[in-house]
PDB file of N, CA and C in Angstrom:
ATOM      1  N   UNK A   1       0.895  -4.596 -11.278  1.00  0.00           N
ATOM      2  CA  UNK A   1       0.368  -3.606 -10.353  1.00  0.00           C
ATOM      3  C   UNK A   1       0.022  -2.356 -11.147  1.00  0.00           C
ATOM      4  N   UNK A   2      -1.237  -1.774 -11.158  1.00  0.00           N
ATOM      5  CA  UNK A   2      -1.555  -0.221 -11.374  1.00  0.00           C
ATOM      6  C   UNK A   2      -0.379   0.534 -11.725  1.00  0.00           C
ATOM      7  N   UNK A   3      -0.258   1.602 -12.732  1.00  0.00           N
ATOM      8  CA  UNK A   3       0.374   2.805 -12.452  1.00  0.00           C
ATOM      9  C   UNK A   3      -0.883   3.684 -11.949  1.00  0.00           C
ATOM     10  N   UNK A   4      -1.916   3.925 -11.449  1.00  0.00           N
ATOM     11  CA  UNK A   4      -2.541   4.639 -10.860  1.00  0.00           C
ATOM     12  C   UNK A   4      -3.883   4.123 -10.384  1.00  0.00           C
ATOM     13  N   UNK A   5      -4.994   4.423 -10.123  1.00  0.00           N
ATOM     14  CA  UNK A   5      -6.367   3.980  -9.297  1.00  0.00           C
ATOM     15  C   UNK A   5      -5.898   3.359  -8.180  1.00  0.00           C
ATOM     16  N   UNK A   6      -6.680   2.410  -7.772  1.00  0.00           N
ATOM     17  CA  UNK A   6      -6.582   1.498  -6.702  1.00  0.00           C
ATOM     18  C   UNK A   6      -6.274  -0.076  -6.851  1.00  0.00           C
ATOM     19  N   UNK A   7      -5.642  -0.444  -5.796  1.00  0.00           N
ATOM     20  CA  UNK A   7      -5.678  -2.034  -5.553  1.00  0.00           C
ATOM     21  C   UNK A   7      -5.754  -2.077  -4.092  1.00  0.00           C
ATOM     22  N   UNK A   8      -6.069  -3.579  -4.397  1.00  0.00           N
ATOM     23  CA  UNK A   8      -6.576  -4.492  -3.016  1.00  0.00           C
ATOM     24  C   UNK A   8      -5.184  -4.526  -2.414  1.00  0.00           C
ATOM     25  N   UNK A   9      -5.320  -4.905  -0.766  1.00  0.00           N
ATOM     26  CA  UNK A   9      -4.020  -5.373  -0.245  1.00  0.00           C
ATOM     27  C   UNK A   9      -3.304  -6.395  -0.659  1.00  0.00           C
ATOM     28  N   UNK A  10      -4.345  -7.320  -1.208  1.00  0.00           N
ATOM     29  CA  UNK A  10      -3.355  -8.992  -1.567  1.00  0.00           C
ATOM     30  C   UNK A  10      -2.597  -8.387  -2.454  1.00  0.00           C
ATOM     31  N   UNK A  11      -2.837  -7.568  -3.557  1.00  0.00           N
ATOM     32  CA  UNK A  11      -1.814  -7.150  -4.944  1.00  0.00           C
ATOM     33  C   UNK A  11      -1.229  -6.072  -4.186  1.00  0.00           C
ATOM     34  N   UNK A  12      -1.419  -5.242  -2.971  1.00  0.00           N
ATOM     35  CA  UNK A  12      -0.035  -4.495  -3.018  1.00  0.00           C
ATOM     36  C   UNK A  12       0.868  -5.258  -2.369  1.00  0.00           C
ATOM     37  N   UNK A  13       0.379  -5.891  -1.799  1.00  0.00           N
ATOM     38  CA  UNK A  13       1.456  -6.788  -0.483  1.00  0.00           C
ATOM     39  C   UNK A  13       2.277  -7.698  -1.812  1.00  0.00           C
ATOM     40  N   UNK A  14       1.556  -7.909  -2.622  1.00  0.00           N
ATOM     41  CA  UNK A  14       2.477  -9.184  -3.487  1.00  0.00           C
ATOM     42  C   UNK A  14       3.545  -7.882  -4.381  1.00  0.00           C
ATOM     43  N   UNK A  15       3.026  -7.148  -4.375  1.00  0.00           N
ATOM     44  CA  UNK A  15       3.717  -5.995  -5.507  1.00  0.00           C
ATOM     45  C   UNK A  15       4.876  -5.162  -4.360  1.00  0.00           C
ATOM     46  N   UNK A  16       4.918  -5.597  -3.623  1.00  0.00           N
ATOM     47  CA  UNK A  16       5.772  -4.646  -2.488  1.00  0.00           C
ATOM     48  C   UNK A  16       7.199  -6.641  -1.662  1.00  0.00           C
ATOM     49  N   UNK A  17       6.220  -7.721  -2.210  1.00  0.00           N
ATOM     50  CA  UNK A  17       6.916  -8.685  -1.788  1.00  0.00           C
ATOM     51  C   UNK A  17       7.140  -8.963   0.294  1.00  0.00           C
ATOM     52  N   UNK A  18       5.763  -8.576   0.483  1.00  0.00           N
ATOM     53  CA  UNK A  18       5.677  -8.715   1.382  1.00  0.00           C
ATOM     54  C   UNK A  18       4.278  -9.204   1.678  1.00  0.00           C
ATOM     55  N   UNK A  19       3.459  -9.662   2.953  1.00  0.00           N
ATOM     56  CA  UNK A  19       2.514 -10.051   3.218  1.00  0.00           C
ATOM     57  C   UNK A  19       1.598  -9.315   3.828  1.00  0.00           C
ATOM     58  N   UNK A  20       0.348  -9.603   3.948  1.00  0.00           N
ATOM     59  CA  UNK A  20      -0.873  -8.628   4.043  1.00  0.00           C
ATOM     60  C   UNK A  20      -0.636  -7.976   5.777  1.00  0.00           C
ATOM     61  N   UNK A  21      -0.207  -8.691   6.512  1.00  0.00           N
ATOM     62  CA  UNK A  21      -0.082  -8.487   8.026  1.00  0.00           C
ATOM     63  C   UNK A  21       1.200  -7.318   7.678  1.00  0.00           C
ATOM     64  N   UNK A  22       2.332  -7.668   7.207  1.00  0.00           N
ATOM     65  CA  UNK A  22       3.177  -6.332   6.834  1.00  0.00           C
ATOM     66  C   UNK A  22       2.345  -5.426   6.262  1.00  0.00           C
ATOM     67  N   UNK A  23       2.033  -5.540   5.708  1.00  0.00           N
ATOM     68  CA  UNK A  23       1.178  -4.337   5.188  1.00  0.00           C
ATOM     69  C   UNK A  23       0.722  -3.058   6.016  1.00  0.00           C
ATOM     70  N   UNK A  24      -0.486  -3.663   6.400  1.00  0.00           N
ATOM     71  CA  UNK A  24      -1.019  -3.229   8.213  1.00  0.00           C
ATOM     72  C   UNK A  24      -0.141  -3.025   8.932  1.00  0.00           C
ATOM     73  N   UNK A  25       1.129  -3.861   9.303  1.00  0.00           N
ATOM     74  CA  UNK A  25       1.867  -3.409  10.354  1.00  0.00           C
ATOM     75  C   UNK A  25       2.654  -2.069  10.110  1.00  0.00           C
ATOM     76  N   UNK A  26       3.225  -1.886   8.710  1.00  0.00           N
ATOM     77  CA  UNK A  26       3.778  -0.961   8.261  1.00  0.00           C
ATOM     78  C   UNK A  26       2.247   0.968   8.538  1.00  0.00           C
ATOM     79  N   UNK A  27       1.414   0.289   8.101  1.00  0.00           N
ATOM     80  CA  UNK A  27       0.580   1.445   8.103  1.00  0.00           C
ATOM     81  C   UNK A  27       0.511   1.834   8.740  1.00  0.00           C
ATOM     82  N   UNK A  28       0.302   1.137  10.300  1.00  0.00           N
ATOM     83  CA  UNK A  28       0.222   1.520  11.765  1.00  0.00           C
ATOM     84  C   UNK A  28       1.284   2.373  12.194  1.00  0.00           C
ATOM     85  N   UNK A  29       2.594   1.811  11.903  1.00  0.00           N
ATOM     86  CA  UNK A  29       4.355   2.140  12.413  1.00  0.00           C
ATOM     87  C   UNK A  29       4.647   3.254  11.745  1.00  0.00           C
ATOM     88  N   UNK A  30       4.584   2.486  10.353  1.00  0.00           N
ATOM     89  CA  UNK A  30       5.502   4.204   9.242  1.00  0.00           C
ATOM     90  C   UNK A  30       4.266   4.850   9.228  1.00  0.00           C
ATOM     91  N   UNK A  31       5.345   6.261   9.789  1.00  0.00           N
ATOM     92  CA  UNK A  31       4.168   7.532   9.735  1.00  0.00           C
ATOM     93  C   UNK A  31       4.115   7.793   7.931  1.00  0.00           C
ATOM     94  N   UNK A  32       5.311   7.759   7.208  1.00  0.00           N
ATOM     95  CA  UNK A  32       4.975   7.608   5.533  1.00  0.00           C
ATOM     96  C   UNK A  32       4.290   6.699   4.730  1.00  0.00           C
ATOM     97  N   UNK A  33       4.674   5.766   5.338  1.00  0.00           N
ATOM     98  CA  UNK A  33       3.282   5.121   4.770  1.00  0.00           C
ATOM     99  C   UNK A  33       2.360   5.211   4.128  1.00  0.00           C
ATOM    100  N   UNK A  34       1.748   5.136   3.012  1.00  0.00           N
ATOM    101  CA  UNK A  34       0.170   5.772   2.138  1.00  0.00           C
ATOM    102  C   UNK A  34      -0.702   4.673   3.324  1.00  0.00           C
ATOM    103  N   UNK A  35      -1.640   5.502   3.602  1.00  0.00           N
ATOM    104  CA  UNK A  35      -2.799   4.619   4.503  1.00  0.00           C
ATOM    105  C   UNK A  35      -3.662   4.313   3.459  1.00  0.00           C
ATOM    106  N   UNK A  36      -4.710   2.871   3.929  1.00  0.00           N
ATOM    107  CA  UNK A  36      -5.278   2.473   2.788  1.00  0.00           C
ATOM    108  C   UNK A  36      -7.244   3.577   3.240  1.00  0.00           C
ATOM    109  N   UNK A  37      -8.048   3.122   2.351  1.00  0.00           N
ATOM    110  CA  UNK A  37      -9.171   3.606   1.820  1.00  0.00           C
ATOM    111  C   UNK A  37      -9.739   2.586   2.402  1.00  0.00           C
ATOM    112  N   UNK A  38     -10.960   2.779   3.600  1.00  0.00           N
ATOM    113  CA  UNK A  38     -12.216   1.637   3.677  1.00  0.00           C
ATOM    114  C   UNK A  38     -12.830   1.973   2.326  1.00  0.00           C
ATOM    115  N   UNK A  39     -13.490   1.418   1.756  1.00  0.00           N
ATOM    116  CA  UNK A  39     -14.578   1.325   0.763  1.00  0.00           C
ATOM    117  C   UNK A  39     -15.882   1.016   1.133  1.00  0.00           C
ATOM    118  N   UNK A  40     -16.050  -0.142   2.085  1.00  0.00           N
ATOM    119  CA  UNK A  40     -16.886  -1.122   2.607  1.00  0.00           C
ATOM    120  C   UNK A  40     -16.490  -1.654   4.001  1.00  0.00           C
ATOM    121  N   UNK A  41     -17.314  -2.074   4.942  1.00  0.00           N
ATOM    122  CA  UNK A  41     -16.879  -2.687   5.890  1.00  0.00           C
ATOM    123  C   UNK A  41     -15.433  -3.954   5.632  1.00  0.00           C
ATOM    124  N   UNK A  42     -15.862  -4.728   4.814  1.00  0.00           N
ATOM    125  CA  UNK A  42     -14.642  -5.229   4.647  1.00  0.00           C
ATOM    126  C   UNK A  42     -13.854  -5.510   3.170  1.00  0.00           C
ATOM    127  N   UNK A  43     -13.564  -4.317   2.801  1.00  0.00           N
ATOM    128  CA  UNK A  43     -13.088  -4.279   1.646  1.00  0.00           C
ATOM    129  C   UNK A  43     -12.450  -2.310   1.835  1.00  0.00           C
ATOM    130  N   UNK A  44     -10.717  -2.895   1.517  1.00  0.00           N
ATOM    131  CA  UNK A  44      -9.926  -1.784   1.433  1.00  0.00           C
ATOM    132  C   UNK A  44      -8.915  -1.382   0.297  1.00  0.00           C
ATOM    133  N   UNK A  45      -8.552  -0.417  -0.040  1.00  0.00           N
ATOM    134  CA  UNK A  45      -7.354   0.232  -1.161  1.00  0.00           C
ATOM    135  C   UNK A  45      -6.513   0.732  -0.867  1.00  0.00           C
ATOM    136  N   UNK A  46      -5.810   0.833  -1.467  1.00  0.00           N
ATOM    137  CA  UNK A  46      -4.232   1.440  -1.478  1.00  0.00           C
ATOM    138  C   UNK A  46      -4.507   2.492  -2.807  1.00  0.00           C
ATOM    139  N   UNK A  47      -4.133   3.650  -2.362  1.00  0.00           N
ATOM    140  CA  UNK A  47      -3.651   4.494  -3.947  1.00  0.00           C
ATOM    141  C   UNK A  47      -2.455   3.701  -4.395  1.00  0.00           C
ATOM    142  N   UNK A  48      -2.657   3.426  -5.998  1.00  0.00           N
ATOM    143  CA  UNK A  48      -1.822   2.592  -6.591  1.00  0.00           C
ATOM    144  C   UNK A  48      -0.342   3.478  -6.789  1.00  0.00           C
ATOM    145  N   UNK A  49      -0.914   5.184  -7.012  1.00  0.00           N
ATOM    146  CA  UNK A  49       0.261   5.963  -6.963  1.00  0.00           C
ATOM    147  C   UNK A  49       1.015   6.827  -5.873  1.00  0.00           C
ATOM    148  N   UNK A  50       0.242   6.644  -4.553  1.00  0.00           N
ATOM    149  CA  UNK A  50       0.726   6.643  -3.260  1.00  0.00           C
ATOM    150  C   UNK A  50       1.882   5.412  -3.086  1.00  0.00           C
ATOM    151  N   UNK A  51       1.573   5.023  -3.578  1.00  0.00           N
ATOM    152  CA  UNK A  51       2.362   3.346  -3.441  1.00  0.00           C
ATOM    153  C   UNK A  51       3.928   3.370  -4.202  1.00  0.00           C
ATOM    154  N   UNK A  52       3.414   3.596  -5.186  1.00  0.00           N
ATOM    155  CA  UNK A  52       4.743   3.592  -6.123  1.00  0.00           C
ATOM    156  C   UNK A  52       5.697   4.869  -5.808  1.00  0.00           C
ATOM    157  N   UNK A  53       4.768   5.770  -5.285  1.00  0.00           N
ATOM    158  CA  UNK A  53       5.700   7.393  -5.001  1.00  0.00           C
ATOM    159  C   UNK A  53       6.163   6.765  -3.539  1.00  0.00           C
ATOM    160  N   UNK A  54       5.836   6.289  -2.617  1.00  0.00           N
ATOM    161  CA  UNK A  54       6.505   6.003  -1.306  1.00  0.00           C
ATOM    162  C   UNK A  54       7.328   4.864  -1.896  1.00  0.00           C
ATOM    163  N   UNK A  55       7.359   3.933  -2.467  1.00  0.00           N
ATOM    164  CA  UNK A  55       8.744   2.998  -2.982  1.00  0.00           C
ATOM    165  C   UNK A  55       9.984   3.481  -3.980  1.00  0.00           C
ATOM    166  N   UNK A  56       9.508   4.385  -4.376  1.00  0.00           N
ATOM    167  CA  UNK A  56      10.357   5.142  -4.960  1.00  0.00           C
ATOM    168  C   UNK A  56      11.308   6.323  -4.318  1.00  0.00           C
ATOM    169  N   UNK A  57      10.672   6.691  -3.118  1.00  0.00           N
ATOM    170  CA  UNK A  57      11.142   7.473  -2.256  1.00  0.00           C
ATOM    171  C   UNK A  57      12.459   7.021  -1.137  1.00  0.00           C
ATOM    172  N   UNK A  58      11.542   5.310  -1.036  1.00  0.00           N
ATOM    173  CA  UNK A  58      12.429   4.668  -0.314  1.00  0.00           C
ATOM    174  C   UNK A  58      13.567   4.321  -0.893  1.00  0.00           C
ATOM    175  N   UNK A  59      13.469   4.147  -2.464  1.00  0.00           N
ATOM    176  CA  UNK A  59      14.492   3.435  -2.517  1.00  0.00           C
ATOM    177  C   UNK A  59      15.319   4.573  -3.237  1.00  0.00           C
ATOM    178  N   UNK A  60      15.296   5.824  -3.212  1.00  0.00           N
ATOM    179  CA  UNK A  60      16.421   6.506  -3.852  1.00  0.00           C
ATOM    180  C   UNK A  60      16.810   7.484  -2.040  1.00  0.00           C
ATOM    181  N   UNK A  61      16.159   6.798  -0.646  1.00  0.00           N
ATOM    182  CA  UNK A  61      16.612   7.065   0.295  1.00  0.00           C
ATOM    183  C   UNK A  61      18.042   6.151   0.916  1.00  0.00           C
TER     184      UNK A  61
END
């Protein structure tokens, strides 16, 4: 996984050990959450360092 730019959902969902529907479901629910980036109608991102700063957050919570 990135230490910074972007990735697709399939690599954050695999980098977080969860699945693409968690993903989404989490974005919707947790207001912390990093929300992802449309790019394209169907093509989206995750900040790679939104990502790692909210798992890191979680886990020294």
């Amino acid at each position: 996984y990135p230490q910074d730019g972007h990735a697709r959902p399939k690599a954050t969902a695999d980098f977080l050990k969860v699945t693409t529907v968690t993903l989404w479901r989490w974005e919707k629910t947790k207001p912390d959450f990093p929300k992802s980036t449309r790019l394209s109608e169907r093509v989206s991102v995750y900040d790679a360092a939104e990502i790692r700063a909210w798992l890191a957050a979680k886990k020294n919570s």
